[in-house]
N, C-alpha and C. Protein backbone atom coordinates (compact mmCIF):
# COMPACT_ATOMS: atom_id res chain seq x y z
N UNK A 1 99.59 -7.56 -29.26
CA UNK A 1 100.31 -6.50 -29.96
C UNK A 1 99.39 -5.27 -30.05
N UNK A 2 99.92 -4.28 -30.22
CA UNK A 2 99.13 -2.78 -30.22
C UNK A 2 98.58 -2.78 -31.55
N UNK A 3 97.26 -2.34 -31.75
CA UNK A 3 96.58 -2.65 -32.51
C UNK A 3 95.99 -1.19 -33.49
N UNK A 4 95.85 -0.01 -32.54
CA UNK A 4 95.87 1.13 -33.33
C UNK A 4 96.71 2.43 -32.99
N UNK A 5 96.53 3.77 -33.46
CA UNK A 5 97.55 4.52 -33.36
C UNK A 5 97.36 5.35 -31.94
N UNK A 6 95.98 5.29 -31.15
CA UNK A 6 95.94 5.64 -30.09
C UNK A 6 96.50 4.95 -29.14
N UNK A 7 96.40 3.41 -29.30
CA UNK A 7 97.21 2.48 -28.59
C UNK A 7 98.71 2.60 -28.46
N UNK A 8 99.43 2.67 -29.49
CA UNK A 8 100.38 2.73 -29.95
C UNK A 8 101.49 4.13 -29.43
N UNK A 9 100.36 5.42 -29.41
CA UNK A 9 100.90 6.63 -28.78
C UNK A 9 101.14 6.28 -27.50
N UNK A 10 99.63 5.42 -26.44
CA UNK A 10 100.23 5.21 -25.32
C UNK A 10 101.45 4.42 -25.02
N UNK A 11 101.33 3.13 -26.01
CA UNK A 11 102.61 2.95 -25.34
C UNK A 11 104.06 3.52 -25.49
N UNK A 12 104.29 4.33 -26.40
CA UNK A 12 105.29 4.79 -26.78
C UNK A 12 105.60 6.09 -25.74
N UNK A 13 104.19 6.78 -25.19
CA UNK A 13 104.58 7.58 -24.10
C UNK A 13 104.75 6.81 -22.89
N UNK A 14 104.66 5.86 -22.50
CA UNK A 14 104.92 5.11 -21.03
C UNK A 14 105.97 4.38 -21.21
N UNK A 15 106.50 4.17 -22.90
CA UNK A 15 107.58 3.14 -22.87
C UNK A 15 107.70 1.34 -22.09
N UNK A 16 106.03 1.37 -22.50
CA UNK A 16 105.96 0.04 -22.05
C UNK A 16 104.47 -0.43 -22.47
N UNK A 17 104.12 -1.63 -22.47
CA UNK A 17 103.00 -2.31 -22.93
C UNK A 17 102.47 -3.01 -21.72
N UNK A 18 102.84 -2.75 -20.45
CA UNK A 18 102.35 -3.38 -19.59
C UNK A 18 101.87 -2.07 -19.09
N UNK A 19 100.61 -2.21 -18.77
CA UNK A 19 99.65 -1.01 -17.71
C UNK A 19 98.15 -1.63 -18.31
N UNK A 20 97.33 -1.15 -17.38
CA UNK A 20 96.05 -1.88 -17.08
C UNK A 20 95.30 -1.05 -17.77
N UNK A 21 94.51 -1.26 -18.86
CA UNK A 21 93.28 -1.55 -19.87
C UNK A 21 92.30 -1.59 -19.82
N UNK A 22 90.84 -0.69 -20.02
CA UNK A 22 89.66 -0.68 -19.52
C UNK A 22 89.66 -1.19 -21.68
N UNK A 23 88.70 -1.92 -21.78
CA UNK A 23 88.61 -2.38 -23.03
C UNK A 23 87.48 -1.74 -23.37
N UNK A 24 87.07 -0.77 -24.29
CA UNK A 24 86.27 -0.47 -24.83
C UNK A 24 85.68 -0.48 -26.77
N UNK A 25 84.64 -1.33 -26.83
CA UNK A 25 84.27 -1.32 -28.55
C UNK A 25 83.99 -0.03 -29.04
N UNK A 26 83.96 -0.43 -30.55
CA UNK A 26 83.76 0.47 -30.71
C UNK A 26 82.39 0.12 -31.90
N UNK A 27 81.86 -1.22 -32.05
CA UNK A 27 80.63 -1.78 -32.55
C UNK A 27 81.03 -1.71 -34.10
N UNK A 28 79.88 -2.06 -34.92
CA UNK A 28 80.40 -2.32 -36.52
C UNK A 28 80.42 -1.93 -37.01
N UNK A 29 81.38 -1.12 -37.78
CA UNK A 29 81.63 -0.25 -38.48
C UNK A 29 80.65 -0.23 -39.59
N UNK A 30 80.40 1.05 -40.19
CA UNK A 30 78.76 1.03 -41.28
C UNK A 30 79.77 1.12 -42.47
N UNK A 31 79.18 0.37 -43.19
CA UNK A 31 79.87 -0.11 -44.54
C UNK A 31 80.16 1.18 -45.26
N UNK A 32 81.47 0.87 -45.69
CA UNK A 32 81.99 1.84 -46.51
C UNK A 32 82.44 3.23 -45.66
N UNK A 33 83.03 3.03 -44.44
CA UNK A 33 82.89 4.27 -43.43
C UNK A 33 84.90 3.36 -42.95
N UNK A 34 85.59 4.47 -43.18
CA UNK A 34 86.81 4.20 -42.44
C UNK A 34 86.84 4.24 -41.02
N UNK A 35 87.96 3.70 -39.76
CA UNK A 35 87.75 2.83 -38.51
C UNK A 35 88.15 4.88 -38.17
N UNK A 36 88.94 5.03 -38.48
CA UNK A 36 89.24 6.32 -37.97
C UNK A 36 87.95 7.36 -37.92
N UNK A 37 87.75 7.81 -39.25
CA UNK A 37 86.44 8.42 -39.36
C UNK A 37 85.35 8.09 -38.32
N UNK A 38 84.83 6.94 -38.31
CA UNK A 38 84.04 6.32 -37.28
C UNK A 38 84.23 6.75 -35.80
N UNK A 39 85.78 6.41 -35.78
CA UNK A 39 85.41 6.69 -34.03
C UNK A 39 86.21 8.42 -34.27
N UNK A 40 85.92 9.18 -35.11
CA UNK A 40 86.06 10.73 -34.54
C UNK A 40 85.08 11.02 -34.49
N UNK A 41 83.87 10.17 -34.69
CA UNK A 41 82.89 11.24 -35.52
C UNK A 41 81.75 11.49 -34.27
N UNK A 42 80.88 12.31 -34.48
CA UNK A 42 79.71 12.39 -33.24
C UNK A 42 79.11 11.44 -33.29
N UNK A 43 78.59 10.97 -32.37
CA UNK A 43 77.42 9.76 -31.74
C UNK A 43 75.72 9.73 -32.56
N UNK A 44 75.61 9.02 -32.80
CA UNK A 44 74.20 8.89 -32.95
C UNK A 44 72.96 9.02 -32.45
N UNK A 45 71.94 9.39 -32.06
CA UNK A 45 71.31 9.41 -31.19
C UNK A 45 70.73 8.17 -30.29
N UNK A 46 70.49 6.70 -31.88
CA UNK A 46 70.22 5.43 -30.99
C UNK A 46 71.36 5.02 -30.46
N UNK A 47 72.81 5.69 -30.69
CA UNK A 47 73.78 5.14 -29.99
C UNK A 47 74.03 5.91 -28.46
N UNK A 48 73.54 6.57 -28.18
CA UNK A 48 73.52 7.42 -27.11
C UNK A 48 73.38 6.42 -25.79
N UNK A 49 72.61 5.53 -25.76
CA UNK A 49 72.11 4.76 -24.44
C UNK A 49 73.05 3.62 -24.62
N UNK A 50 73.25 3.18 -25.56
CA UNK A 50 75.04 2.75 -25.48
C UNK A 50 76.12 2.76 -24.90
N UNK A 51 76.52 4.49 -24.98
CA UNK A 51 77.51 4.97 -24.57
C UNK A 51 77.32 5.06 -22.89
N UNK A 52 75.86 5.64 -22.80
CA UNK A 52 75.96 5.85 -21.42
C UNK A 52 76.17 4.46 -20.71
N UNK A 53 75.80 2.96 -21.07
CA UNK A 53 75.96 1.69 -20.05
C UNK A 53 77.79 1.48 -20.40
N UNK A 54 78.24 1.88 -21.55
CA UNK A 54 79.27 1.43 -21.53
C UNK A 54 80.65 1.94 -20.94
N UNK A 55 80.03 3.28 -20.41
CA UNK A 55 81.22 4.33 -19.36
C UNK A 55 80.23 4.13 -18.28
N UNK A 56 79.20 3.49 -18.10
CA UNK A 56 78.89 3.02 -16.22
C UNK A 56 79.94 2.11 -16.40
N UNK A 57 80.01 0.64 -17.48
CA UNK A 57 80.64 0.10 -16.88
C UNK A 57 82.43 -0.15 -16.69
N UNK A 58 82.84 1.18 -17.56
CA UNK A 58 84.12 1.31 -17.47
C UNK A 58 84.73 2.41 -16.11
N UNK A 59 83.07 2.99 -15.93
CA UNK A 59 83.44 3.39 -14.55
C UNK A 59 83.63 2.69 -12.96
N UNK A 60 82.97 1.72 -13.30
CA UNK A 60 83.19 0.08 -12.81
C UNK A 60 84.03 -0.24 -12.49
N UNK A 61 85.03 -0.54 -13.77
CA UNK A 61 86.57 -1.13 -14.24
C UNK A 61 87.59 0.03 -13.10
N UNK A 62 87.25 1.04 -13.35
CA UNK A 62 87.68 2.48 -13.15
C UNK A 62 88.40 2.36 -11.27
N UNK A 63 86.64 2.00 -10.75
CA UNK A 63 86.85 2.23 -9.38
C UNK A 63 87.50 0.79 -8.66
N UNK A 64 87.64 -0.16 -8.96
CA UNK A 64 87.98 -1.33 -8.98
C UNK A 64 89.65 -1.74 -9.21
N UNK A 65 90.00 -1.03 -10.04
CA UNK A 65 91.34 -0.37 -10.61
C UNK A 65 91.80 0.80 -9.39
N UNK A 66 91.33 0.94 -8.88
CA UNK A 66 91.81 2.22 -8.42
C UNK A 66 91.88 1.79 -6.30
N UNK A 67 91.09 0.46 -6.35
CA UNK A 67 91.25 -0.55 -5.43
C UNK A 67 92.14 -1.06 -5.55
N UNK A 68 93.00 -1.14 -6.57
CA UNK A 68 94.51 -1.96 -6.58
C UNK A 68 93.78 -3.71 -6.73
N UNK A 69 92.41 -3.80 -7.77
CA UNK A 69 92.01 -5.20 -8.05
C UNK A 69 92.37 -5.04 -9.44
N UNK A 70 93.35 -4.48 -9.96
CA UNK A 70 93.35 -4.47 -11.64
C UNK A 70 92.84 -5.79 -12.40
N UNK A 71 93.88 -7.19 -12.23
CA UNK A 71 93.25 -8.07 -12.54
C UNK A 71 91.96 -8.41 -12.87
N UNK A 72 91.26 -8.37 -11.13
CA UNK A 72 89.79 -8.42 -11.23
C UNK A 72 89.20 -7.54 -12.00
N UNK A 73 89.62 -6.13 -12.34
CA UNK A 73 88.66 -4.86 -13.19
C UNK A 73 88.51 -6.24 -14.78
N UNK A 74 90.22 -6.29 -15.19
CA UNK A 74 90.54 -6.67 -16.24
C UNK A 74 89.37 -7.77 -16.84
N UNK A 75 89.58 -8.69 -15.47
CA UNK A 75 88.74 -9.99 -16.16
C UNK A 75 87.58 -9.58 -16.13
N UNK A 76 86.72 -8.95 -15.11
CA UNK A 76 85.28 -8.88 -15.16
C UNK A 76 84.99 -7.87 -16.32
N UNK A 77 85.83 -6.87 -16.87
CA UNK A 77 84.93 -5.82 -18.02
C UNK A 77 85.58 -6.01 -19.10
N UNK A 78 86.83 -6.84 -19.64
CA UNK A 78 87.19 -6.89 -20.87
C UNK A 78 87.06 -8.12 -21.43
N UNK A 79 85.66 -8.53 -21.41
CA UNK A 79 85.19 -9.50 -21.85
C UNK A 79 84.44 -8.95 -22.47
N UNK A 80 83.51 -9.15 -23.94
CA UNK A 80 82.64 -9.20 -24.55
C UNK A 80 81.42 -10.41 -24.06
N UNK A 81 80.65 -9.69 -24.01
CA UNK A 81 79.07 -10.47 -23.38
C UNK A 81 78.66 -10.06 -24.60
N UNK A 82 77.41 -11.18 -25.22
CA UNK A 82 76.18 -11.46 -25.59
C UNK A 82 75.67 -10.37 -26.21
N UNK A 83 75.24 -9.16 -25.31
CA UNK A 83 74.90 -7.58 -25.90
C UNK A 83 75.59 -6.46 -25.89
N UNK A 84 77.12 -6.82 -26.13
CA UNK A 84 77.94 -5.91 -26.55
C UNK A 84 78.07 -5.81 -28.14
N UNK A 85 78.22 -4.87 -28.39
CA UNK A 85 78.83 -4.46 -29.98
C UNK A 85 80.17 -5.44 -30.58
N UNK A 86 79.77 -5.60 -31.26
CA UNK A 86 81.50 -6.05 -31.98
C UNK A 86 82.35 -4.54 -31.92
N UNK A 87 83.34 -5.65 -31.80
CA UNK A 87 84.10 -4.15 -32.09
C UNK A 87 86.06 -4.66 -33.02
């Protein structure tokens, strides 16, 4: 099920819940900090080297997707590994 309101816009503009998904966290929210606030807000600086492995690897997903392997993008990057963030 669609889970937030960015989600939710997309599907309501495509009129469908089926289309292919690069999954991205968004790590643990700092106590006492709303989910919205959080992800408008600017980056951190130790979060910086973060961001950059985590759009290599949605650029990954990206080009792989764009091979017509959606599936394969799907399974290999919307998994959570070991040293990903919660999200």
């Amino acid at each position: 099920m669609v889970t937030h309101s960015g989600m939710r816009s997309i599907v309501r503009e495509l009129g469908s819940v089926f289309f292919p998904r690069i999954r991205v966290g968004i790590g643990p929210l700092p106590p006492a900090l709303d989910a919205t606030d959080f992800v408008l807000s600017s980056f951190f600086d130790e979060e910086k080297s973060l961001l950059e492995k985590g759009l290599s690897k949605a650029q990954n997903a990206l080009d792989l997707i764009l091979d017509e392997e959606i599936e394969s993008a799907m399974n290999l990057y919307n998994q959570r590994t070991p040293s990903d963030p919660e999200s």
